[in-house]
Protein backbone atom coordinates (compact mmCIF):
# COMPACT_ATOMS: atom_id res chain seq x y z
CA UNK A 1 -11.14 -11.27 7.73
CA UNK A 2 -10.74 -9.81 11.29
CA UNK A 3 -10.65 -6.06 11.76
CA UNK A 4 -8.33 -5.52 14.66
CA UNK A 5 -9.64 -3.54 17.82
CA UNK A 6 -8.95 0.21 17.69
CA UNK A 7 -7.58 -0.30 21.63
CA UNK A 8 -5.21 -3.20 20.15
CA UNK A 9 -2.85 -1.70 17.37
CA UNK A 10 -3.04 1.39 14.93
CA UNK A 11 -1.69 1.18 11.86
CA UNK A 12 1.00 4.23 12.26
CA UNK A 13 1.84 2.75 15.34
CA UNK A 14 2.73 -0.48 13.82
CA UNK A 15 4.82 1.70 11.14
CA UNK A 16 6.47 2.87 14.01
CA UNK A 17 7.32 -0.35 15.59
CA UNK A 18 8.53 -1.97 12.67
CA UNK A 19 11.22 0.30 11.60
CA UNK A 20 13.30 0.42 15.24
CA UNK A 21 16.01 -1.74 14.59
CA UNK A 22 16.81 -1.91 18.49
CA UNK A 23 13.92 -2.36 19.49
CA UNK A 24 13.07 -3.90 23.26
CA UNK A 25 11.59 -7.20 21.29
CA UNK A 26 14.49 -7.46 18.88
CA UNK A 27 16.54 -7.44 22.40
CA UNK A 28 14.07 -10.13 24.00
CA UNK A 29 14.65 -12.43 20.79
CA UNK A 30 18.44 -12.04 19.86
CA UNK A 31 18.28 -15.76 18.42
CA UNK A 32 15.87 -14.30 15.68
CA UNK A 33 17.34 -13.23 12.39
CA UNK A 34 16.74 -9.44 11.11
CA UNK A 35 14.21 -9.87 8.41
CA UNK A 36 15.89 -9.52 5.01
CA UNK A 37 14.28 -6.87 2.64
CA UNK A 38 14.29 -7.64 -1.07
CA UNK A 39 13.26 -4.14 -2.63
CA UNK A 40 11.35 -5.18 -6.09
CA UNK A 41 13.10 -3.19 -8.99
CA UNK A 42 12.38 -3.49 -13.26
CA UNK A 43 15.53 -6.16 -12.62
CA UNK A 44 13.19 -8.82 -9.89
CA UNK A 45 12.04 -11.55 -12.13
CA UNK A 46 8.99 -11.34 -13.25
CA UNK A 47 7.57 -14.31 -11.65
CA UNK A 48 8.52 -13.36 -7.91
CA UNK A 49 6.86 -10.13 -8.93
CA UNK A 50 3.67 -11.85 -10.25
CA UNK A 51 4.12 -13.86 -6.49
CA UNK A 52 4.09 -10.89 -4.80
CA UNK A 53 1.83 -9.03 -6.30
CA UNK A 54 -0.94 -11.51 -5.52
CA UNK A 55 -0.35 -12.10 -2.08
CA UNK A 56 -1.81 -8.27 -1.74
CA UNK A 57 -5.28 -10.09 -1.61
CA UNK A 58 -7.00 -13.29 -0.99
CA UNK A 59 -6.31 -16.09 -3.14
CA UNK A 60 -10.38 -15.92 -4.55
CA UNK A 61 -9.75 -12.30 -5.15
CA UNK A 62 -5.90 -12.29 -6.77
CA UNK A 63 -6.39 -15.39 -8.84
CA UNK A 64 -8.62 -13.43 -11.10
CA UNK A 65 -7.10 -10.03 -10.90
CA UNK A 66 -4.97 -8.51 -13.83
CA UNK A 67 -1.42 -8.67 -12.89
CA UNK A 68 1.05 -5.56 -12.92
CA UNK A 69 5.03 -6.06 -13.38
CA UNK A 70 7.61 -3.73 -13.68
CA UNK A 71 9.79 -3.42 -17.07
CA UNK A 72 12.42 -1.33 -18.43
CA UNK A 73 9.61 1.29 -19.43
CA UNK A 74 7.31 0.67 -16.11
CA UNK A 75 4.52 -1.21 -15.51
CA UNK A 76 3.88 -3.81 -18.11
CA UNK A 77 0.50 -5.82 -17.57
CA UNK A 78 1.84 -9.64 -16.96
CA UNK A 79 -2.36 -11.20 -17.22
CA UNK A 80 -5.53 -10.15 -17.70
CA UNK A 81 -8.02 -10.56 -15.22
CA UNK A 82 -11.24 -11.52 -14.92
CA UNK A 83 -12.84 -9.46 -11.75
CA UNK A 84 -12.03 -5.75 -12.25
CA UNK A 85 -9.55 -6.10 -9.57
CA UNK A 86 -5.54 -5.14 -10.62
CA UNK A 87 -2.83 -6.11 -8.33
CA UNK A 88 1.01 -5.24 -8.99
CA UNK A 89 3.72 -3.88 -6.32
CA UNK A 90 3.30 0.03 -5.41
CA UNK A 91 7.23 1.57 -4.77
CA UNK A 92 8.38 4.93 -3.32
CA UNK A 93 11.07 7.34 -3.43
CA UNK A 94 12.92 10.00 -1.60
CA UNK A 95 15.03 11.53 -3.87
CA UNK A 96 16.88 8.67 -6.06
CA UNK A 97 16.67 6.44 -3.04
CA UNK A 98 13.63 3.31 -3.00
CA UNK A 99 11.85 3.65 0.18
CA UNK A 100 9.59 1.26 -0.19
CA UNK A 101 8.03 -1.83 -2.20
CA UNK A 102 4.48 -2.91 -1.19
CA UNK A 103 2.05 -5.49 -2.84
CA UNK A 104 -1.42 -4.19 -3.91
CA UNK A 105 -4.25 -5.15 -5.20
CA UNK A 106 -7.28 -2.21 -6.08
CA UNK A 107 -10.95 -2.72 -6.51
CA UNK A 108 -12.49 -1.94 -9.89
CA UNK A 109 -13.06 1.54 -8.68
CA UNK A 110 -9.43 2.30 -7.95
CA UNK A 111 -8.29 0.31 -11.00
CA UNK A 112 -9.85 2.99 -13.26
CA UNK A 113 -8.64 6.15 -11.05
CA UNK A 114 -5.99 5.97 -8.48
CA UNK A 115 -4.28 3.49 -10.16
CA UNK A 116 -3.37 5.20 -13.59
CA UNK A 117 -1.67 7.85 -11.42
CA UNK A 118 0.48 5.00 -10.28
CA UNK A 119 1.12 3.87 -13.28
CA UNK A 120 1.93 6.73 -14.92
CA UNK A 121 4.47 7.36 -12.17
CA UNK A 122 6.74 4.19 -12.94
CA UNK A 123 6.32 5.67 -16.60
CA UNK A 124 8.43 8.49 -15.49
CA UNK A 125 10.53 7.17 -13.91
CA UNK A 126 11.50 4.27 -16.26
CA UNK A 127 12.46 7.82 -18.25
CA UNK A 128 14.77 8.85 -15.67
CA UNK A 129 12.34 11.49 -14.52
CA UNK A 130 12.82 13.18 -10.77
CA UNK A 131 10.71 12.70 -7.60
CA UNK A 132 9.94 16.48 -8.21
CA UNK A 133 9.12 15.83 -11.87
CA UNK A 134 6.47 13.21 -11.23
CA UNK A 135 5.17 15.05 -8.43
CA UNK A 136 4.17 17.70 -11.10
CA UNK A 137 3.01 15.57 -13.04
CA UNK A 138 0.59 13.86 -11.19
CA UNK A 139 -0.53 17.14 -9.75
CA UNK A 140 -1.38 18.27 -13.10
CA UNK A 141 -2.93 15.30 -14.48
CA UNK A 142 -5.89 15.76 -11.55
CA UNK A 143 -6.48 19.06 -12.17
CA UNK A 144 -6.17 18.44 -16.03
CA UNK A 145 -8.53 15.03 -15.75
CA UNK A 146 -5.77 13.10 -17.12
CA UNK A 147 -6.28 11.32 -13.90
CA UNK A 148 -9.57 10.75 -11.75
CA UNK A 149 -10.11 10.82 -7.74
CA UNK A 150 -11.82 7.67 -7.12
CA UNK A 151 -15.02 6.77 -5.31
CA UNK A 152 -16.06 4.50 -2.75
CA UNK A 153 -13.83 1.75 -2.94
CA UNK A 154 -10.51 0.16 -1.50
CA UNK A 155 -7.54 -1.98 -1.80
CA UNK A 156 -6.35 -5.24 -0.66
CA UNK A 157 -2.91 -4.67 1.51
CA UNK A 158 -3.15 -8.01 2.90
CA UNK A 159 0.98 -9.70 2.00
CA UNK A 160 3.11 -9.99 4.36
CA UNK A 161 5.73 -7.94 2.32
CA UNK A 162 4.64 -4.79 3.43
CA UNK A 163 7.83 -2.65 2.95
CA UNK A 164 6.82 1.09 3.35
CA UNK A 165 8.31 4.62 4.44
CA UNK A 166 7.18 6.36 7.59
CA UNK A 167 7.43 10.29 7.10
CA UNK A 168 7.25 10.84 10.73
CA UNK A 169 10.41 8.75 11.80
CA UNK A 170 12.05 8.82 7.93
CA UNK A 171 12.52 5.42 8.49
CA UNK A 172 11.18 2.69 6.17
CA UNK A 173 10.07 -1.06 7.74
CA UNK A 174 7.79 -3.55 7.14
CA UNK A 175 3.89 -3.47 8.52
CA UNK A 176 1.27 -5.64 9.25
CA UNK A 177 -1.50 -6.44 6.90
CA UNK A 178 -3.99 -4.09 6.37
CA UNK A 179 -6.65 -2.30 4.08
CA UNK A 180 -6.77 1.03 2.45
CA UNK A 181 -10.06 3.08 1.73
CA UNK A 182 -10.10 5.71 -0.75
CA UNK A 183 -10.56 9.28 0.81
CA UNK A 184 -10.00 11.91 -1.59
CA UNK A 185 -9.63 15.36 -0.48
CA UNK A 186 -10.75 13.97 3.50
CA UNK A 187 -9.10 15.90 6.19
CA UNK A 188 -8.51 15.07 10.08
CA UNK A 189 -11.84 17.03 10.95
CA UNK A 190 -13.68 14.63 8.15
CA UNK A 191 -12.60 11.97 10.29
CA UNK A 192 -12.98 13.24 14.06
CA UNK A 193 -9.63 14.98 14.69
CA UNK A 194 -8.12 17.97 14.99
CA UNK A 195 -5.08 16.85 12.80
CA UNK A 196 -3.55 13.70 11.32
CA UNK A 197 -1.54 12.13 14.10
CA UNK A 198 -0.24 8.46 14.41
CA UNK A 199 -3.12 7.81 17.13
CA UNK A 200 -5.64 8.07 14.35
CA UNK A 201 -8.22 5.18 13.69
CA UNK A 202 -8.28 4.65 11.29
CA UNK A 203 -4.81 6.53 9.81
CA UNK A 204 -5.38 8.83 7.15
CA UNK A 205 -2.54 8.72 4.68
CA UNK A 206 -0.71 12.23 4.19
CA UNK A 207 -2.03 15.24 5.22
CA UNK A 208 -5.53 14.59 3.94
CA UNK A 209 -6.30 17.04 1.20
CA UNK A 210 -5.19 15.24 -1.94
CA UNK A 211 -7.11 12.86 -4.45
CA UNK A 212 -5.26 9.98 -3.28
CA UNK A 213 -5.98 10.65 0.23
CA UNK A 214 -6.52 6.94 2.08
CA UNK A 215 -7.78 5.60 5.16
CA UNK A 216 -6.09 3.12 6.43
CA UNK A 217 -7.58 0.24 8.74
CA UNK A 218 -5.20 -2.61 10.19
CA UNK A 219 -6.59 -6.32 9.72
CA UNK A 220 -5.77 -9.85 9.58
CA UNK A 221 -6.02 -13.00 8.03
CA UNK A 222 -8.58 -15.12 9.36
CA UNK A 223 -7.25 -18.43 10.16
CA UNK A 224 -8.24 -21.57 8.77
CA UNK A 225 -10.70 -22.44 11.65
CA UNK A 226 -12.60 -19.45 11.14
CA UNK A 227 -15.52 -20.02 10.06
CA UNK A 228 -17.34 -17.35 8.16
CA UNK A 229 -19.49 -15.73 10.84
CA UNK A 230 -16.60 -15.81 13.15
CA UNK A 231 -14.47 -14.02 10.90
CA UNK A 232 -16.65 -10.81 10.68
CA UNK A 233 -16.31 -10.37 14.51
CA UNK A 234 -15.17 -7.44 15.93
């Protein structure tokens, strides 16, 4: 797996990219179709979820990961894995709107912290609970220790069905493959910066001073002449 040059692409930058719907290299293509987006919902059957789910990670990693669908009442665990790894499709709201709908897969470490959070907040909303209301929620189940900030660790963002939301534009678009580090409560200085700005490398997620703070580094799939020295190259 490559880890793309700092000087070649952020990761907020991509974000950026992705969601302009004018954009000059949509003009330089016009023959290329706008890429249809396919929002995953409790309705998406539960074999294209299972599909998307594991392409979060590499097939050695995924193919013995517990799988994560949703259901009528949230997530509902589709197989038991093998690994400690747990893959299943991470979704986002503004308001009653879906913003986005991103395959995942988290390390053992996140699969016993950051995780439940998640899962707990499809559990509230399969009960027809707000944005605001989960918020809460998950606010208080930190400080109550219904929910843990993970350690070292990260997770596999690796499909090419990245569908997420960009605060800064509002906008919501698909992004490039890419790997997220746990970071609780890390702020821009923890990192180098003065603030969290969408030159950062690599990005922290939100404003840095939450549990389920991440760092976020762009990669991409090595290709099938790599070999495996050549694939660790910077």
């Amino acid at each position: 797996m490559k880890v793309l040059g700092w000087k070649k692409t952020t990761f907020a930058g991509l974000l950026s990219i992705a969601v302009l719907s004018n954009s000059a290299a949509a003009q330089d293509k016009p023959q290329e179709p706008t890429r249809e987006v396919h929002l995953v919902t409790a309705s998406t059957p539960r074999e294209r979820q299972i599909g998307l789910a594991l392409s979060a990670a590499p097939t050695e990693v995924s193919s013995k990961a517990t799988v994560y669908v949703l259901g009528l009442k949230g997530y509902e665990k589709a197989r038991e894995g093998t690994n400690g790894f747990s893959c299943l499709i991470e979704r986002s709201f503004k308001g009653t709107t879906q913003t986005s709908s991103a395959p995942a897969c988290f390390d053992a470490e996140g699969s016993g912290s950051i995780m439940v959070a998640y899962l707990r907040r499809e559990e509230l909303r399969a009960e027809g609970k707000s944005e605001a209301e989960i918020k809460d929620d998950i606010a208080k189940g930190f400080e109550e220790g219904r929910f843990k900030a993970p350690g070292p660790g990260f997770l596999y963002m690796m499909s090419n069905e990245n569908f997420v939301y960009n605060n800064v534009s509002g906008k919501s678009g698909f992004v490039a493959p890419h790997l997220m580090f746990y970071a609780p409560n890390k702020t821009a200085n923890d990192v180098g910066y003065d603030s969290v700005s969408p030159t950062m490398v690599p990005y922290l997620t939100g404003s840095g001073i939450g549990p389920e703070s991440l760092l976020v580094v762009a990669a991409e799939k090595p290709s099938q002449g790599d070999s495996a020295g050549e694939s660790h190259k910077h």
